[in-house]
C-alpha atoms as a PDB file:
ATOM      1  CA  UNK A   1     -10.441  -0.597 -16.567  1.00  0.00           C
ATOM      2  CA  UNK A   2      -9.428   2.446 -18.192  1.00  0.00           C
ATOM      3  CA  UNK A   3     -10.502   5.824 -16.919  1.00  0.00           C
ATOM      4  CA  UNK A   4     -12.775   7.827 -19.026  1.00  0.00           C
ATOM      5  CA  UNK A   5     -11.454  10.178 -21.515  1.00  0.00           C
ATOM      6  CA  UNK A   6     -13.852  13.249 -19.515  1.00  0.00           C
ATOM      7  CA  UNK A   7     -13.249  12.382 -16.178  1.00  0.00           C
ATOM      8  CA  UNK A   8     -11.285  15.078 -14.169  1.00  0.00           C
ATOM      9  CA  UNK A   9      -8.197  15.160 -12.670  1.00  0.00           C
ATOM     10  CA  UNK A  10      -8.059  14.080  -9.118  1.00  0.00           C
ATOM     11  CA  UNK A  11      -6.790  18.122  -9.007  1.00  0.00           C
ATOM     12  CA  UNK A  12     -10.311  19.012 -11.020  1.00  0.00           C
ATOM     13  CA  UNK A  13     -12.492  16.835  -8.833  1.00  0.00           C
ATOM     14  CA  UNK A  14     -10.991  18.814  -5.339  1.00  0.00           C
ATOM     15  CA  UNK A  15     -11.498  21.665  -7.199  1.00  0.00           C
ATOM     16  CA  UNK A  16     -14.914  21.360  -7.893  1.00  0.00           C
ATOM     17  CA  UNK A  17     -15.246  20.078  -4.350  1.00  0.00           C
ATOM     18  CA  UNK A  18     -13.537  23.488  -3.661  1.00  0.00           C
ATOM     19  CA  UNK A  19     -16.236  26.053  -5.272  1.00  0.00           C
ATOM     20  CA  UNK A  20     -19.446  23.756  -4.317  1.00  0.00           C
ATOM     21  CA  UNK A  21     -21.823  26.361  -2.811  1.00  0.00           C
ATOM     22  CA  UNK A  22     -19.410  29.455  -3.451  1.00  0.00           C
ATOM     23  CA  UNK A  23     -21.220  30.269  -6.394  1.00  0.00           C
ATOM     24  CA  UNK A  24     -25.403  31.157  -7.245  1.00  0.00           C
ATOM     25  CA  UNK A  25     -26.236  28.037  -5.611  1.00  0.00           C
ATOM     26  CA  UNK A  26     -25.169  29.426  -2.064  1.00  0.00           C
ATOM     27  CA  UNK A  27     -27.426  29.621   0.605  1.00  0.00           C
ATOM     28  CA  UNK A  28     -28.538  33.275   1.214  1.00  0.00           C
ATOM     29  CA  UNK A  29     -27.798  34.750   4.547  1.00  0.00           C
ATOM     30  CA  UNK A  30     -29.688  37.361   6.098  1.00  0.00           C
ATOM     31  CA  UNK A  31     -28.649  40.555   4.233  1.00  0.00           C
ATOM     32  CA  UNK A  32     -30.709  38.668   1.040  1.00  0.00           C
ATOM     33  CA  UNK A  33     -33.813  38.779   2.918  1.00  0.00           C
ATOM     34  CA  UNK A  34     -36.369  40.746   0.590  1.00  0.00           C
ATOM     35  CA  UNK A  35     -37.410  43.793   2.776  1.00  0.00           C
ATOM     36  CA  UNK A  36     -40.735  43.872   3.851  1.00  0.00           C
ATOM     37  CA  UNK A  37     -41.277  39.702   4.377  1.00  0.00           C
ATOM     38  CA  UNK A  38     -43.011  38.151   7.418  1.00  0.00           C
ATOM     39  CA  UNK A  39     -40.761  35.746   9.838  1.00  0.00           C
ATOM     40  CA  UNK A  40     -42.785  32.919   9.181  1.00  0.00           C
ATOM     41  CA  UNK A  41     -42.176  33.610   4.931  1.00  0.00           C
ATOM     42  CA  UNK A  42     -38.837  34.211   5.507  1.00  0.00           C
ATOM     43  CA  UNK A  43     -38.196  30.718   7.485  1.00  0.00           C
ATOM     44  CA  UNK A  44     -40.205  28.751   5.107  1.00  0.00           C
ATOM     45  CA  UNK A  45     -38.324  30.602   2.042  1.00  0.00           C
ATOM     46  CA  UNK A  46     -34.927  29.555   3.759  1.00  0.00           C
ATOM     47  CA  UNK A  47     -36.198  25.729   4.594  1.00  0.00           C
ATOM     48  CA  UNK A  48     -36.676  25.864   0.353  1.00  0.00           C
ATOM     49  CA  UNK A  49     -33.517  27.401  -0.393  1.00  0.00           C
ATOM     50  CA  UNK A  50     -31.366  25.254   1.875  1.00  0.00           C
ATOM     51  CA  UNK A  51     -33.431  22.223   0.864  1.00  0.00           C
ATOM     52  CA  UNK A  52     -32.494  23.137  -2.756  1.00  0.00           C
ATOM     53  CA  UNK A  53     -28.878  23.967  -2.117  1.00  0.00           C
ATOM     54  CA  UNK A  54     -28.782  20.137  -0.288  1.00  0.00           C
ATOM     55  CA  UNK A  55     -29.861  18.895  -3.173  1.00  0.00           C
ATOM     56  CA  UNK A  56     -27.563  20.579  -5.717  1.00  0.00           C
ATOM     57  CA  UNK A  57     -24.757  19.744  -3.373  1.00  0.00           C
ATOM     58  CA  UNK A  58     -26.488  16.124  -2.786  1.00  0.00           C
ATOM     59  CA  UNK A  59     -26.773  15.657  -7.240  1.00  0.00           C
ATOM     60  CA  UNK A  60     -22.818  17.564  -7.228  1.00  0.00           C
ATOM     61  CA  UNK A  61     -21.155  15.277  -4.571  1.00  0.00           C
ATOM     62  CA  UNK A  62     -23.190  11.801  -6.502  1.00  0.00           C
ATOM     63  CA  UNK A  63     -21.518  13.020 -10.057  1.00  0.00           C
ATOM     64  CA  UNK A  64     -18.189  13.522  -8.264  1.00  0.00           C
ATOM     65  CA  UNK A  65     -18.375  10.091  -6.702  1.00  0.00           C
ATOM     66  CA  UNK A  66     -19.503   8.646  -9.973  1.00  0.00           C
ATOM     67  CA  UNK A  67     -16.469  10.241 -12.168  1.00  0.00           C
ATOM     68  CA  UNK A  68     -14.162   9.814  -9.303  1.00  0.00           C
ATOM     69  CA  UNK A  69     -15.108   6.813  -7.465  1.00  0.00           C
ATOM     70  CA  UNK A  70     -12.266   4.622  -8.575  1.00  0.00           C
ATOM     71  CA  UNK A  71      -9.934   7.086  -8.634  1.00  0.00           C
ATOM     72  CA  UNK A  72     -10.626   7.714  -4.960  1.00  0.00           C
ATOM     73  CA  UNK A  73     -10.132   4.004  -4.240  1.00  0.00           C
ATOM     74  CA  UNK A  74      -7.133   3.383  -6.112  1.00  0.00           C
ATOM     75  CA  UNK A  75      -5.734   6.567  -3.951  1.00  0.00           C
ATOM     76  CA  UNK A  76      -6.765   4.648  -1.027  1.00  0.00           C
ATOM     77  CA  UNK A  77      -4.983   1.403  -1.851  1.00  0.00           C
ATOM     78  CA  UNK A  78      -2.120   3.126  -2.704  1.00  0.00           C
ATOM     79  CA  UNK A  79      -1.579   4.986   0.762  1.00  0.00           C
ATOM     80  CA  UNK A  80      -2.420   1.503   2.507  1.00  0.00           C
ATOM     81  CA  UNK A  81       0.364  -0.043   0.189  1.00  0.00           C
ATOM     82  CA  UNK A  82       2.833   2.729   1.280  1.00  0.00           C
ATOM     83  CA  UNK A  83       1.863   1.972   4.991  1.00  0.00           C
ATOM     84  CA  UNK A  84       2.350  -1.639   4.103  1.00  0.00           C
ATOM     85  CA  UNK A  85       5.706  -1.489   3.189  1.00  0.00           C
ATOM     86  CA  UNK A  86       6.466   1.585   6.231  1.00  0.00           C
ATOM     87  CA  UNK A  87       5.197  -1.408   8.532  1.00  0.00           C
ATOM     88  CA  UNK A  88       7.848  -4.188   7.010  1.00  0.00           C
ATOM     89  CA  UNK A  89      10.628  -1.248   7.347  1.00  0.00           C
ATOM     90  CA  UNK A  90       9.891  -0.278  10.971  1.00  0.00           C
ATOM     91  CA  UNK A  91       9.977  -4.317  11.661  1.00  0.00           C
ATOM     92  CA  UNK A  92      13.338  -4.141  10.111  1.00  0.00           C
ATOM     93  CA  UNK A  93      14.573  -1.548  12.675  1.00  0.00           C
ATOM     94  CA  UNK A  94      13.296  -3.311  15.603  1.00  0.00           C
ATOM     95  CA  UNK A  95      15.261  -6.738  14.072  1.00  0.00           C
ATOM     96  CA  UNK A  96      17.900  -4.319  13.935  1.00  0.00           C
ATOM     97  CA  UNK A  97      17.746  -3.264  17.290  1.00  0.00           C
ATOM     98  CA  UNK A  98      17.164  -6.915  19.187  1.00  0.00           C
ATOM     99  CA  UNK A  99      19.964  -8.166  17.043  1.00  0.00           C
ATOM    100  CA  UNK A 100      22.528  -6.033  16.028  1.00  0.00           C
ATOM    101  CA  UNK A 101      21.681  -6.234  12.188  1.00  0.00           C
ATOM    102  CA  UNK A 102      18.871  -6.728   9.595  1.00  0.00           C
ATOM    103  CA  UNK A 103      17.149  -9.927   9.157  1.00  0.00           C
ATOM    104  CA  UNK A 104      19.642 -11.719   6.463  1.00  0.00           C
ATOM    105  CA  UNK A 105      17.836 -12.185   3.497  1.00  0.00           C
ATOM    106  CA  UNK A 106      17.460 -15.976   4.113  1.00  0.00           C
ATOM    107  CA  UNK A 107      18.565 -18.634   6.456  1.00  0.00           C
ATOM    108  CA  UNK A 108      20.195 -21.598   4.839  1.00  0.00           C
ATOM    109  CA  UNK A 109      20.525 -24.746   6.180  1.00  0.00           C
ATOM    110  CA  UNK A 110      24.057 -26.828   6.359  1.00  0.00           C
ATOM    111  CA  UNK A 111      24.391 -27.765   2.730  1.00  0.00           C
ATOM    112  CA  UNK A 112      23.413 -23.970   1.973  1.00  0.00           C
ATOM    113  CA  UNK A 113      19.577 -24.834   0.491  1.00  0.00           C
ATOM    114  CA  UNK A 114      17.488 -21.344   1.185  1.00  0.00           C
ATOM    115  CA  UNK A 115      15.408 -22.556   4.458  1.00  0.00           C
ATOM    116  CA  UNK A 116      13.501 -19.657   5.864  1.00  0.00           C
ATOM    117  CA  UNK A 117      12.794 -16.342   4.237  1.00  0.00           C
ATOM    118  CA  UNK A 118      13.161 -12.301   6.301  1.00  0.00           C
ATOM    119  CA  UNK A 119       9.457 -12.430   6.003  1.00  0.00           C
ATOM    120  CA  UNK A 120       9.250 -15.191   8.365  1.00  0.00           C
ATOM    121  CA  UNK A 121      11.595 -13.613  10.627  1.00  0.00           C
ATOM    122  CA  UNK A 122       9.950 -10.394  11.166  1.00  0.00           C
ATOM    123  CA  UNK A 123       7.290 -12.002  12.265  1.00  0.00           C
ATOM    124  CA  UNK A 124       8.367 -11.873  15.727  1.00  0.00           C
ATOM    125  CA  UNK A 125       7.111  -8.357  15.723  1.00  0.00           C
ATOM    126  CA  UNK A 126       4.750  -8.227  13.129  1.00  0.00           C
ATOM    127  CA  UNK A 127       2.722 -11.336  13.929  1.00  0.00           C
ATOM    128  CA  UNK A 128       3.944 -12.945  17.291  1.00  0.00           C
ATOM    129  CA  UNK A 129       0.951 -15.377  17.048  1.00  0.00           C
ATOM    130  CA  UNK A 130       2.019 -16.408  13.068  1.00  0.00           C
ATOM    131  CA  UNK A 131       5.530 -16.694  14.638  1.00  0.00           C
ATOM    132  CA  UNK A 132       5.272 -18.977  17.062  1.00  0.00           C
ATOM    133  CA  UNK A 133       3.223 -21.542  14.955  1.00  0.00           C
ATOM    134  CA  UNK A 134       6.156 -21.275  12.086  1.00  0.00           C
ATOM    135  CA  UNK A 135       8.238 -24.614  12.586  1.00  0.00           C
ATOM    136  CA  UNK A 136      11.978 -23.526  11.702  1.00  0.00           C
ATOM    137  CA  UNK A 137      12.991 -27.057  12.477  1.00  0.00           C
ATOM    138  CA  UNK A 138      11.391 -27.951   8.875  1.00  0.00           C
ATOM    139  CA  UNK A 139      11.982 -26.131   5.326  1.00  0.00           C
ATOM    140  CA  UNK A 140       9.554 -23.019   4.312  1.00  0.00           C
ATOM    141  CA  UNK A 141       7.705 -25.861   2.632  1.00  0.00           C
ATOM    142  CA  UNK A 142       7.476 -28.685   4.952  1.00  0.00           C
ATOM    143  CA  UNK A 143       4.413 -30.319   5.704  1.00  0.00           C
ATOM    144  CA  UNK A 144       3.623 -27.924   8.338  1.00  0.00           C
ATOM    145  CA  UNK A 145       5.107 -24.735   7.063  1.00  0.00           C
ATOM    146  CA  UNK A 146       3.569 -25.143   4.043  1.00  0.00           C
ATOM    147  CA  UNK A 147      -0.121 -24.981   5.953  1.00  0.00           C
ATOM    148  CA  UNK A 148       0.854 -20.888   6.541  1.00  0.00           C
ATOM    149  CA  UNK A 149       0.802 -19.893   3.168  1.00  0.00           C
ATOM    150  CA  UNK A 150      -2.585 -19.236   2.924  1.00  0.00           C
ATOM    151  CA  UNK A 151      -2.781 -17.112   6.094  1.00  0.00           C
ATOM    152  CA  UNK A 152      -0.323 -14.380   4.740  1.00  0.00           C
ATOM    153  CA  UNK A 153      -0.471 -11.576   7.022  1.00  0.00           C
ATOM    154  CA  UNK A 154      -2.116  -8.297   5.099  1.00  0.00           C
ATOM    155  CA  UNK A 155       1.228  -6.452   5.892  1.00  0.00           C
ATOM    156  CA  UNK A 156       2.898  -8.250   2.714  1.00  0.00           C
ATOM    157  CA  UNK A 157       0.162  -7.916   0.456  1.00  0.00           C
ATOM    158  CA  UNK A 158      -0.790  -5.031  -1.955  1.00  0.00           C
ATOM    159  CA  UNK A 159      -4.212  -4.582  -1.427  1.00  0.00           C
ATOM    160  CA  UNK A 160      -4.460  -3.466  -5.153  1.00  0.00           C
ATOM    161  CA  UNK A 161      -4.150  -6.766  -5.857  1.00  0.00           C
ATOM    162  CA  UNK A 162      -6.505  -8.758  -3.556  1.00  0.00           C
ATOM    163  CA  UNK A 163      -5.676 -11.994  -5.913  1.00  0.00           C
ATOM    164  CA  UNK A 164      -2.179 -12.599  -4.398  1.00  0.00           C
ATOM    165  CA  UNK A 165      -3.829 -12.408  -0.842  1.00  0.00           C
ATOM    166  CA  UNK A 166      -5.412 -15.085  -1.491  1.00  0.00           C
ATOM    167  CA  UNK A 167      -2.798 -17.194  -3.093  1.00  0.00           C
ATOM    168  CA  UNK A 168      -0.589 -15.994  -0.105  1.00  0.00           C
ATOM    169  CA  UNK A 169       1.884 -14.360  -2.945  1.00  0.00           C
ATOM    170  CA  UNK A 170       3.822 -11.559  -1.454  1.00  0.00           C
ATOM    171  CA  UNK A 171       4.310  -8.556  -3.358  1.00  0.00           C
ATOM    172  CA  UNK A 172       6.756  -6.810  -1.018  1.00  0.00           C
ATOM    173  CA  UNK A 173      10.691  -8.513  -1.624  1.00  0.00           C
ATOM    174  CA  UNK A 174      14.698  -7.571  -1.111  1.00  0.00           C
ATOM    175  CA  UNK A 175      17.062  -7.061  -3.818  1.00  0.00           C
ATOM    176  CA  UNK A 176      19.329  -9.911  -3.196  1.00  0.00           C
ATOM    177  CA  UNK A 177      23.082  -9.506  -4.115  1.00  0.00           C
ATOM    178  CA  UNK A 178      26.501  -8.402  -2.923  1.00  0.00           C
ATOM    179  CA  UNK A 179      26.777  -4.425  -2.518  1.00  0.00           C
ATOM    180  CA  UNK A 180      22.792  -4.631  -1.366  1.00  0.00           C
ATOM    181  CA  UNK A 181      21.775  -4.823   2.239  1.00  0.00           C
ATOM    182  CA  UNK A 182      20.652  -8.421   1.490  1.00  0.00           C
ATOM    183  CA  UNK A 183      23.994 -10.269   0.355  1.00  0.00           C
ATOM    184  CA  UNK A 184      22.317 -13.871   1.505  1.00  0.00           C
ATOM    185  CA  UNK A 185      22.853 -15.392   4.693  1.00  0.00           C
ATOM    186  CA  UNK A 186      24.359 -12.834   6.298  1.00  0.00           C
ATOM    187  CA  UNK A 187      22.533  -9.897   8.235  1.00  0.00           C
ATOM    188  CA  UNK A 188      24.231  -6.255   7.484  1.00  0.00           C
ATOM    189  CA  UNK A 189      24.094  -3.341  10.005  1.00  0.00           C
ATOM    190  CA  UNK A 190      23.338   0.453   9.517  1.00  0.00           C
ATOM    191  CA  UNK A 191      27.040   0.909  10.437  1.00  0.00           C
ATOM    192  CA  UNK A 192      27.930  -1.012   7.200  1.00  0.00           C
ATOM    193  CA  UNK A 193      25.810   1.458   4.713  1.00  0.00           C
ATOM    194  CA  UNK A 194      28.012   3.513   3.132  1.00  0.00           C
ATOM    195  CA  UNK A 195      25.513   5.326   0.792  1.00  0.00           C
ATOM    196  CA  UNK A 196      24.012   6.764   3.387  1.00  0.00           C
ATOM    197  CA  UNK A 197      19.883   5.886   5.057  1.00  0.00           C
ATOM    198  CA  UNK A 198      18.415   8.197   2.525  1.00  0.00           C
ATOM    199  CA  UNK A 199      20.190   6.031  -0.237  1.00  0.00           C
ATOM    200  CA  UNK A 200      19.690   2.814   0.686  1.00  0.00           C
ATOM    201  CA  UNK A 201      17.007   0.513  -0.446  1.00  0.00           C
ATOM    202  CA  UNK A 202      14.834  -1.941   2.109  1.00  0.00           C
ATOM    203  CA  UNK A 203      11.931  -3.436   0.689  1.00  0.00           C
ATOM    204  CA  UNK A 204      10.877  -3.014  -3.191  1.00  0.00           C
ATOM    205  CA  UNK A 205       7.237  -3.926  -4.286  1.00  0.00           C
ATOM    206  CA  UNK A 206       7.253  -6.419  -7.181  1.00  0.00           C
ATOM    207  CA  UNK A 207       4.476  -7.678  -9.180  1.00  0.00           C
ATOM    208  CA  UNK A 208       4.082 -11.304 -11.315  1.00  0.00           C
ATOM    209  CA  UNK A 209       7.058 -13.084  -9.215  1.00  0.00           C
ATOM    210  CA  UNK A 210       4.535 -15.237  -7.409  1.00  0.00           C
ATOM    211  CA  UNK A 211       6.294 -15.887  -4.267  1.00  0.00           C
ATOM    212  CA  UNK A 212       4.463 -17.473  -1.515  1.00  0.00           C
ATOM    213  CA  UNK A 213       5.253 -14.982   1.355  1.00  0.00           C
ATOM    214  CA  UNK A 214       7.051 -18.082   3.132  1.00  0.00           C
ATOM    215  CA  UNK A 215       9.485 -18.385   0.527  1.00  0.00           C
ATOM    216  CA  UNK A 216      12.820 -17.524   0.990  1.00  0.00           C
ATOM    217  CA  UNK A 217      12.902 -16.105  -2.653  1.00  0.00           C
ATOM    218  CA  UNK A 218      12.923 -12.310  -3.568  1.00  0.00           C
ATOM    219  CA  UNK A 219      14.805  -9.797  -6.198  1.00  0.00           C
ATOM    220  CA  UNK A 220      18.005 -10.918  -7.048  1.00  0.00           C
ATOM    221  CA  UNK A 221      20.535  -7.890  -8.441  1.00  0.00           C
ATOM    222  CA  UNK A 222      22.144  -9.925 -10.658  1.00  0.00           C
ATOM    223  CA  UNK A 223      19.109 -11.125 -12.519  1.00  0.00           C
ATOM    224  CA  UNK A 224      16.550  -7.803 -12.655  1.00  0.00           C
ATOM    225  CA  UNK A 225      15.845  -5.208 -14.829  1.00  0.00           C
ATOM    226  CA  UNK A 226      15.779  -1.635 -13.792  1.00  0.00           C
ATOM    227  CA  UNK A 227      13.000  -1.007 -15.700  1.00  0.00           C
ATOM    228  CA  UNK A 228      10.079  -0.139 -13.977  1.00  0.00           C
ATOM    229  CA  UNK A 229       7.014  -2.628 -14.580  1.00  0.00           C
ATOM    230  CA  UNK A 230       9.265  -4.543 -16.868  1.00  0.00           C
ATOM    231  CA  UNK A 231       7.019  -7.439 -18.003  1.00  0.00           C
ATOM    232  CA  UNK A 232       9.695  -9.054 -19.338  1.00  0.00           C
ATOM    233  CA  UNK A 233      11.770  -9.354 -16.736  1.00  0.00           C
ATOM    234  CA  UNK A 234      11.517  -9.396 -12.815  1.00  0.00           C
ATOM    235  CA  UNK A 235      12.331  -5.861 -11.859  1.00  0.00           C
ATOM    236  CA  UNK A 236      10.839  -3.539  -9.289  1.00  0.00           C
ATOM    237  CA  UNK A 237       6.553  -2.729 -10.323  1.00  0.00           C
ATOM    238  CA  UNK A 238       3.169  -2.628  -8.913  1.00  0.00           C
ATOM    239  CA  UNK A 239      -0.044  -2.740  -9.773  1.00  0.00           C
ATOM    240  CA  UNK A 240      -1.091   1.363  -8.789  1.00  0.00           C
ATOM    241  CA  UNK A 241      -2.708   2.847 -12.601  1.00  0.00           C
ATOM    242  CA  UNK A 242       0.076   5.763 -10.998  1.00  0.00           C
ATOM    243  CA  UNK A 243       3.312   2.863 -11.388  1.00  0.00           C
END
């Protein structure tokens, strides 16, 4: 759904958030106690005043959560997503560190038919449990493999878009291709980046490519657009209003 044309700025809505109670509507302190008043006036005028200042703050904080309620969530989703993918990178260092390299992009089987997909591999640290019931004597979509799909761990879904959870689609892939760190079968070290860490890309999010998360399908180079959010094309997208 669109946002509304009047509702502030995430900036706007901490600013308002800012100056609540800094203005009239601030609770008095003692130097605003009218000379000459009684304790027992002076406690029931401040149980008033603060009673009224909870409610302006109470009717304030309601109008910010109404004009900035989905903004707020999207935020949320969006620093999840981020930890999401921070989760699938640090896996790929500990890979890196057991076994000398990153997880290859797939593992093929003799006639060189895709078998078994990173994202099953990683789950040896991500999901030990997941792992071990993950039958790599059988294709990604043998009769038993093919049982996982629906339990997708969260880690390679975008929780702005519950709707893949549930089809176990993953949203997080490679870019597949030579010159990436994902040629194919064949895992690539740090040592062999040339572009340097800062340079190099690990995981992408993706939207509309409806890959089970067992698949050993993800980005190819050869075949994307560099568009952002090109719906034309696979390329690299998400579903965050922000891109």
């Amino acid at each position: 759904m669109a946002p509304s044309e009047d509702r502030p700025s995430p900036d706007e809505a901490r600013s308002t958030r800012m100056s609540v109670g800094l203005g009239e509507n601030r609770v008095p302190g003692p130097d605003a106690v009218a000379e000459g008043e009684t304790a027992s006036m002076e406690r029931r005028r401040r149980i008033l005043e603060v009673t009224a200042a909870g409610l302006v703050f109470g009717l304030v904080g309601l109008g910010l959560l109404a004009m900035g309620a989905h903004n707020a969530r999207e935020a949320a989703r969006a620093a999840t997503c981020c930890g999401r993918i921070g989760e699938i990178g640090l896996a790929m260092l500990h890979y890196h560190e057991k076994y000398g390299h990153f997880p290859p992009a797939y593992v093929a089987d003799a006639n060189g038919r895709p078998m078994h997909s990173w994202r099953v591999l990683l789950l040896e640290f991500l999901n030990p449990t997941l792992f071990q019931a993950y039958d790599f004597s059988e294709p990604w979509d043998g009769p038993k493999n093919r049982q996982l799909v629906r339990w997708m761990p969260s880690t390679y879904g975008c929780p702005s878009h519950p709707e893949s959870q549930e089809q176990g689609f993953t949203n997080y892939v490679v870019v597949v291709g030579e010159g990436t760190v994902f040629p194919g079968t064949r895992g690539v070290s740090i040592d062999e980046v040339r572009d340097g860490r800062d340079s190099t890309i690990l995981v992408v999010e993706a939207v509309g490519l409806n890959i089970p998360w067992t698949e050993p399908r993800d980005l190819r180079f050869d075949e994307m657009s560099f568009k952002l959010n090109d719906r034309k094309r696979p390329s690299i997208g998400s579903y965050h209003r922000a891109g």
